[in-house]
C-alpha atoms as a PDB file:
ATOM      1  CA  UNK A   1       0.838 -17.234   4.574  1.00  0.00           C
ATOM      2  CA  UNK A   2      -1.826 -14.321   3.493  1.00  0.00           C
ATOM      3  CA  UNK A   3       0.126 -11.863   1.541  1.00  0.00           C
ATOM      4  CA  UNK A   4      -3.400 -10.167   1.048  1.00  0.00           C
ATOM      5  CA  UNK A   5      -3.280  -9.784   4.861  1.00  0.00           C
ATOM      6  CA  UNK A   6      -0.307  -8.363   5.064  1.00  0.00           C
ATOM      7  CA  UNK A   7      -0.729  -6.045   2.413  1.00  0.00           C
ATOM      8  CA  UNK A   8      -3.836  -4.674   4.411  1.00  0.00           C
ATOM      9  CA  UNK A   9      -1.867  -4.743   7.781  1.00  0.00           C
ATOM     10  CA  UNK A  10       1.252  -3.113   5.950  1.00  0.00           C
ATOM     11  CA  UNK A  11      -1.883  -0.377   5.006  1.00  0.00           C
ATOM     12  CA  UNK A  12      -3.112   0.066   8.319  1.00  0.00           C
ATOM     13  CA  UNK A  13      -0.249   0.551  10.203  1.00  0.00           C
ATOM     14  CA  UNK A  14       1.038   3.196   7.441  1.00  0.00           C
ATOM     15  CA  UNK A  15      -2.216   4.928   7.906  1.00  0.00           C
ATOM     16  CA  UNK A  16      -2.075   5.086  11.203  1.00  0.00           C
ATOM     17  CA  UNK A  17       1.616   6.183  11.695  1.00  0.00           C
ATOM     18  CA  UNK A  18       0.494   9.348   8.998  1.00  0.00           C
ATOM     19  CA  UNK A  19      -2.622  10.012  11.891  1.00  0.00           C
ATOM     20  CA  UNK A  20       0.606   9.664  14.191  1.00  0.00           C
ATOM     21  CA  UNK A  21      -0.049   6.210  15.361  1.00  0.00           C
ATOM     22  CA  UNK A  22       2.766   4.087  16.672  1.00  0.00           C
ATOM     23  CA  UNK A  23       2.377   0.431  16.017  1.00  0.00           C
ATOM     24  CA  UNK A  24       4.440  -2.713  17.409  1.00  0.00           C
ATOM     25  CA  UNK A  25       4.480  -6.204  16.387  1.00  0.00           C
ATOM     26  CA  UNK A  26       1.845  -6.937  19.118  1.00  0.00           C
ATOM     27  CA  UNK A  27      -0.511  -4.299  17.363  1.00  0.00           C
ATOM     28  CA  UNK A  28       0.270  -5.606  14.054  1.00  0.00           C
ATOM     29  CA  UNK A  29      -0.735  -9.287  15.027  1.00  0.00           C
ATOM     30  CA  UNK A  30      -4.036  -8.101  17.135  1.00  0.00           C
ATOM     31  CA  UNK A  31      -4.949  -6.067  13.869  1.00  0.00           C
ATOM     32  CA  UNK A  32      -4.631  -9.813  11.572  1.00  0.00           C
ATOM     33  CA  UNK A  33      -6.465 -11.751  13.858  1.00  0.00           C
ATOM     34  CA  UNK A  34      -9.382  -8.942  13.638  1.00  0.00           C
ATOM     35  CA  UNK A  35      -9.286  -9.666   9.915  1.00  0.00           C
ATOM     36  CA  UNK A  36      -9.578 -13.301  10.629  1.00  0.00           C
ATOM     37  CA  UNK A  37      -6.136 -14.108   9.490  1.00  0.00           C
ATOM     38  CA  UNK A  38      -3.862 -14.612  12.203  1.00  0.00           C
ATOM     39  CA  UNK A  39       0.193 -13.670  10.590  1.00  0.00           C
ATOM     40  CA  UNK A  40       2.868 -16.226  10.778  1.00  0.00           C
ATOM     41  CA  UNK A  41       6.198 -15.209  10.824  1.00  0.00           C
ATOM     42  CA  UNK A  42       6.751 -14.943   7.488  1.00  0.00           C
ATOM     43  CA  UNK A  43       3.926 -12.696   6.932  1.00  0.00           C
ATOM     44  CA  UNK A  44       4.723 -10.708   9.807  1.00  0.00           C
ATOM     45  CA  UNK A  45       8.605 -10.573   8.206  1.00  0.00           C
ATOM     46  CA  UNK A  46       6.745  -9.185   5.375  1.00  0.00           C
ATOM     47  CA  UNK A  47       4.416  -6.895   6.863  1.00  0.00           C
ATOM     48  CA  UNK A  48       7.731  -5.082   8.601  1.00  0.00           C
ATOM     49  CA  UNK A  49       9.740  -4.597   4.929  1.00  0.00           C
ATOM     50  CA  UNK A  50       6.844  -3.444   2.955  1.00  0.00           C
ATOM     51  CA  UNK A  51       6.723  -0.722   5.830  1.00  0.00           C
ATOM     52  CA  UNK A  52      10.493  -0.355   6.184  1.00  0.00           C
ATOM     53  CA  UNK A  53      10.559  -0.204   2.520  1.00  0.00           C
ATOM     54  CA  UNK A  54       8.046   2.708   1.836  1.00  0.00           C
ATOM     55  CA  UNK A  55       9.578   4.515   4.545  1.00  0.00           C
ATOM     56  CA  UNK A  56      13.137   4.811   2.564  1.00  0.00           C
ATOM     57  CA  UNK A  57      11.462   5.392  -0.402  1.00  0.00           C
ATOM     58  CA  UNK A  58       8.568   7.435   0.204  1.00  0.00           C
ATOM     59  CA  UNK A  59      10.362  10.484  -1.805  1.00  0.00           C
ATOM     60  CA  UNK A  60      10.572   8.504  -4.730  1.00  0.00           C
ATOM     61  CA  UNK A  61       7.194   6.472  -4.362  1.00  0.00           C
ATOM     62  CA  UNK A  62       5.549   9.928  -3.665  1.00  0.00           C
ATOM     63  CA  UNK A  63       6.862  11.365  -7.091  1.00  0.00           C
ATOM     64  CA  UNK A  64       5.255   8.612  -8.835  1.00  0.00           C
ATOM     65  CA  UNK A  65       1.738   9.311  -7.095  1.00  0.00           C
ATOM     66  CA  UNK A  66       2.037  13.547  -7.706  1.00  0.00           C
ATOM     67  CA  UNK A  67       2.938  13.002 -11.186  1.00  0.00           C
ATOM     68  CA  UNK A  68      -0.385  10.989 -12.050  1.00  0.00           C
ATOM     69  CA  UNK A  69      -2.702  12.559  -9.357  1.00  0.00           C
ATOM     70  CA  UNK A  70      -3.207  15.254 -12.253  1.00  0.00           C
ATOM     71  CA  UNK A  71      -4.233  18.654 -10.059  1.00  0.00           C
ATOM     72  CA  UNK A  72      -4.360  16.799  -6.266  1.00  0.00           C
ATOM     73  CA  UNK A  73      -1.102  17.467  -4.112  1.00  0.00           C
ATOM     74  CA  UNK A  74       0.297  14.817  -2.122  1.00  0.00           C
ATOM     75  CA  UNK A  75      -0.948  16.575   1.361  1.00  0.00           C
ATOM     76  CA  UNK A  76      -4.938  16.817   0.107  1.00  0.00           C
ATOM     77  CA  UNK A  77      -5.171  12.951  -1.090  1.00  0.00           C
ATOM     78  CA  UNK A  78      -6.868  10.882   1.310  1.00  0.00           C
ATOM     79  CA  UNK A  79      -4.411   9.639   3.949  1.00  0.00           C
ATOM     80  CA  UNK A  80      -6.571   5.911   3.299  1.00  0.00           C
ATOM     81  CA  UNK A  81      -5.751   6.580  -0.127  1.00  0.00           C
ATOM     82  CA  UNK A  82      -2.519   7.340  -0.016  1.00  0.00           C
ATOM     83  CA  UNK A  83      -1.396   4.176   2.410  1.00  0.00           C
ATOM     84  CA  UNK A  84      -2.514   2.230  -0.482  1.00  0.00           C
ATOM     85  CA  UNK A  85      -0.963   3.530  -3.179  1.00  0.00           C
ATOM     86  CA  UNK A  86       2.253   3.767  -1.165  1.00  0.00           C
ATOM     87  CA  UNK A  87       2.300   0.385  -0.396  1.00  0.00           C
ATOM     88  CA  UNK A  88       0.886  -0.817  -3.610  1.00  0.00           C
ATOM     89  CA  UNK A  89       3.922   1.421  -5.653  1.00  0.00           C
ATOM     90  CA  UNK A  90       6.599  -0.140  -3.347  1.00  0.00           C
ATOM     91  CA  UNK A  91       5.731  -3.632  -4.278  1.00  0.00           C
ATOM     92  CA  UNK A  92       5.342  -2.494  -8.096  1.00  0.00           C
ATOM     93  CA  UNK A  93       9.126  -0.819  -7.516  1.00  0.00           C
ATOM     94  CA  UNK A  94      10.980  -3.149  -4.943  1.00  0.00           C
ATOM     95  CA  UNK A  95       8.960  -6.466  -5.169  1.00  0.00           C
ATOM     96  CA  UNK A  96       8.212  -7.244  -8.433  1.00  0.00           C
ATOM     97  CA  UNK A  97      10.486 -10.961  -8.209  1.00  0.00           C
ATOM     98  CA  UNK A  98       8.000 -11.858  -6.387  1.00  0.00           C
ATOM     99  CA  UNK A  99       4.813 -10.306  -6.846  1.00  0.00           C
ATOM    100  CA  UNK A 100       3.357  -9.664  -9.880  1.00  0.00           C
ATOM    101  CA  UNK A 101       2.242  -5.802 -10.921  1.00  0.00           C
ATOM    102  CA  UNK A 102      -1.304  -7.094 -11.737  1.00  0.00           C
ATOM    103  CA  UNK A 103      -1.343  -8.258  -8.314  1.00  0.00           C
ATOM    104  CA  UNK A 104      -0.312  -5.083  -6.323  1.00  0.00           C
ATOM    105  CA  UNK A 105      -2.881  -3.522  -8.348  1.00  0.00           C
ATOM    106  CA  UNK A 106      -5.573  -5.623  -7.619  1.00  0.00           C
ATOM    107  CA  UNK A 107      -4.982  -6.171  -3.964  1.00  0.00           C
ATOM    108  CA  UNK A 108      -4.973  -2.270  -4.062  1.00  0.00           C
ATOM    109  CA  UNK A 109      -8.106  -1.854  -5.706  1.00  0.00           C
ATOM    110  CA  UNK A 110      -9.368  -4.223  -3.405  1.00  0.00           C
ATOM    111  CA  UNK A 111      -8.655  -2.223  -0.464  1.00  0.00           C
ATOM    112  CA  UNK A 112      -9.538   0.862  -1.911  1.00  0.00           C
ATOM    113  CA  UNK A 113     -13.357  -0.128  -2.180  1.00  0.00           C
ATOM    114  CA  UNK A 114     -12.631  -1.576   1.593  1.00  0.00           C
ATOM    115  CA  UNK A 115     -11.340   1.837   3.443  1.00  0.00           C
ATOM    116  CA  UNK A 116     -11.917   4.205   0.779  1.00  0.00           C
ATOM    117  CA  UNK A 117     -14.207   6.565   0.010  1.00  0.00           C
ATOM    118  CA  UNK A 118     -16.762   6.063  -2.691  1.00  0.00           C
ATOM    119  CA  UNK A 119     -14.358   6.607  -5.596  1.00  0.00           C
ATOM    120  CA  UNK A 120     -11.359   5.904  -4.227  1.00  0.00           C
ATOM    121  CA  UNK A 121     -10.794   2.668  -6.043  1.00  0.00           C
ATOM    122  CA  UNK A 122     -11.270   4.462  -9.531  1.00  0.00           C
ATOM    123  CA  UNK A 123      -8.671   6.932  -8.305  1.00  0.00           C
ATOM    124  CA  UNK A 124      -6.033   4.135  -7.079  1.00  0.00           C
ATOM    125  CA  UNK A 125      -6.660   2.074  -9.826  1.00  0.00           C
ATOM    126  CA  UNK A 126      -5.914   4.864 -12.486  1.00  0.00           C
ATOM    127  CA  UNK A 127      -2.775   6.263 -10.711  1.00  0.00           C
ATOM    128  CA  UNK A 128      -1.600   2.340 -10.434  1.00  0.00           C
ATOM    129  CA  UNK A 129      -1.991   1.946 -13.930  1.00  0.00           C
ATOM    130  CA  UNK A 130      -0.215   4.853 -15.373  1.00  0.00           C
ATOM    131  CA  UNK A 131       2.591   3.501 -12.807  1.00  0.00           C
ATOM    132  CA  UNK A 132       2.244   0.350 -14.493  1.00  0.00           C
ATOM    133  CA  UNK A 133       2.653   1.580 -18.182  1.00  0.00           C
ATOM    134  CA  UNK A 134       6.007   4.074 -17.235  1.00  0.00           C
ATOM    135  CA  UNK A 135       7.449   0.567 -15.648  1.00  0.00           C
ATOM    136  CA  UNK A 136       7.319  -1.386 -18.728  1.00  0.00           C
ATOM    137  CA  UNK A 137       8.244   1.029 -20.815  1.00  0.00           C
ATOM    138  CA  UNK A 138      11.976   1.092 -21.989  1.00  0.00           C
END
């Protein structure tokens, strides 16, 4: 299993459902074996809640992003950009048994420099760390 797959598959296809895309599990497995990492079924199990889950909670996942996007409205950050903090901040929120915060961050990050545009990772990685802070704080 590649979770780092599916995180960028989970990415893609929320990316290209904001564009208006409509993805099926056929498109989600052609799009893995372009990366070079065909999904198993767990991954592809995986790939379908991360996008299930920032669907219910893109209200709440959204807040979290306007609140340290100091001065940038949800509707002028980079659709890239936003796929990957929204999918990032759902794992940080709903995931975090089983993947670690650090993680989500980096993976983020990671796809950030990928897709984004030449600052995007600095941008991703400072929203994902104020995100970060407010969740450990009591």
């Amino acid at each position: 299993m590649s979770r780092t797959t599916a995180r960028e598959v989970a990415m893609m296809i929320h990316f290209s459902n904001l564009l208006g895309g409509e993805d099926t599990p056929e498109h989600v497995c052609e799009k893995a074996e372009l990366l070079g990492t065909p999904l198993d079924e767990e991954d592809l199990l995986y790939v379908n809640q991360m996008l299930e889950g920032v669907k219910e909670h893109t209200e709440e996942i959204d807040e979290f992003v306007s609140r340290y996007s100091k001065d940038w409205m949800i509707d002028r950050i980079a659709r890239v950009d936003l796929s990957i903090l929204r999918v990032a901040i759902y794992e940080m929120l709903y995931r975090k048994e089983d993947v670690p915060t650090g993680a989500a961050i980096n993976e983020a990050v990671e796809l950030a420099k990928r897709y984004g545009g030449e600052r995007s990772y600095a941008f991703v990685n400072g929203i994902l760390g104020s995100v970060a802070k407010e969740l450990v704080l009591p």
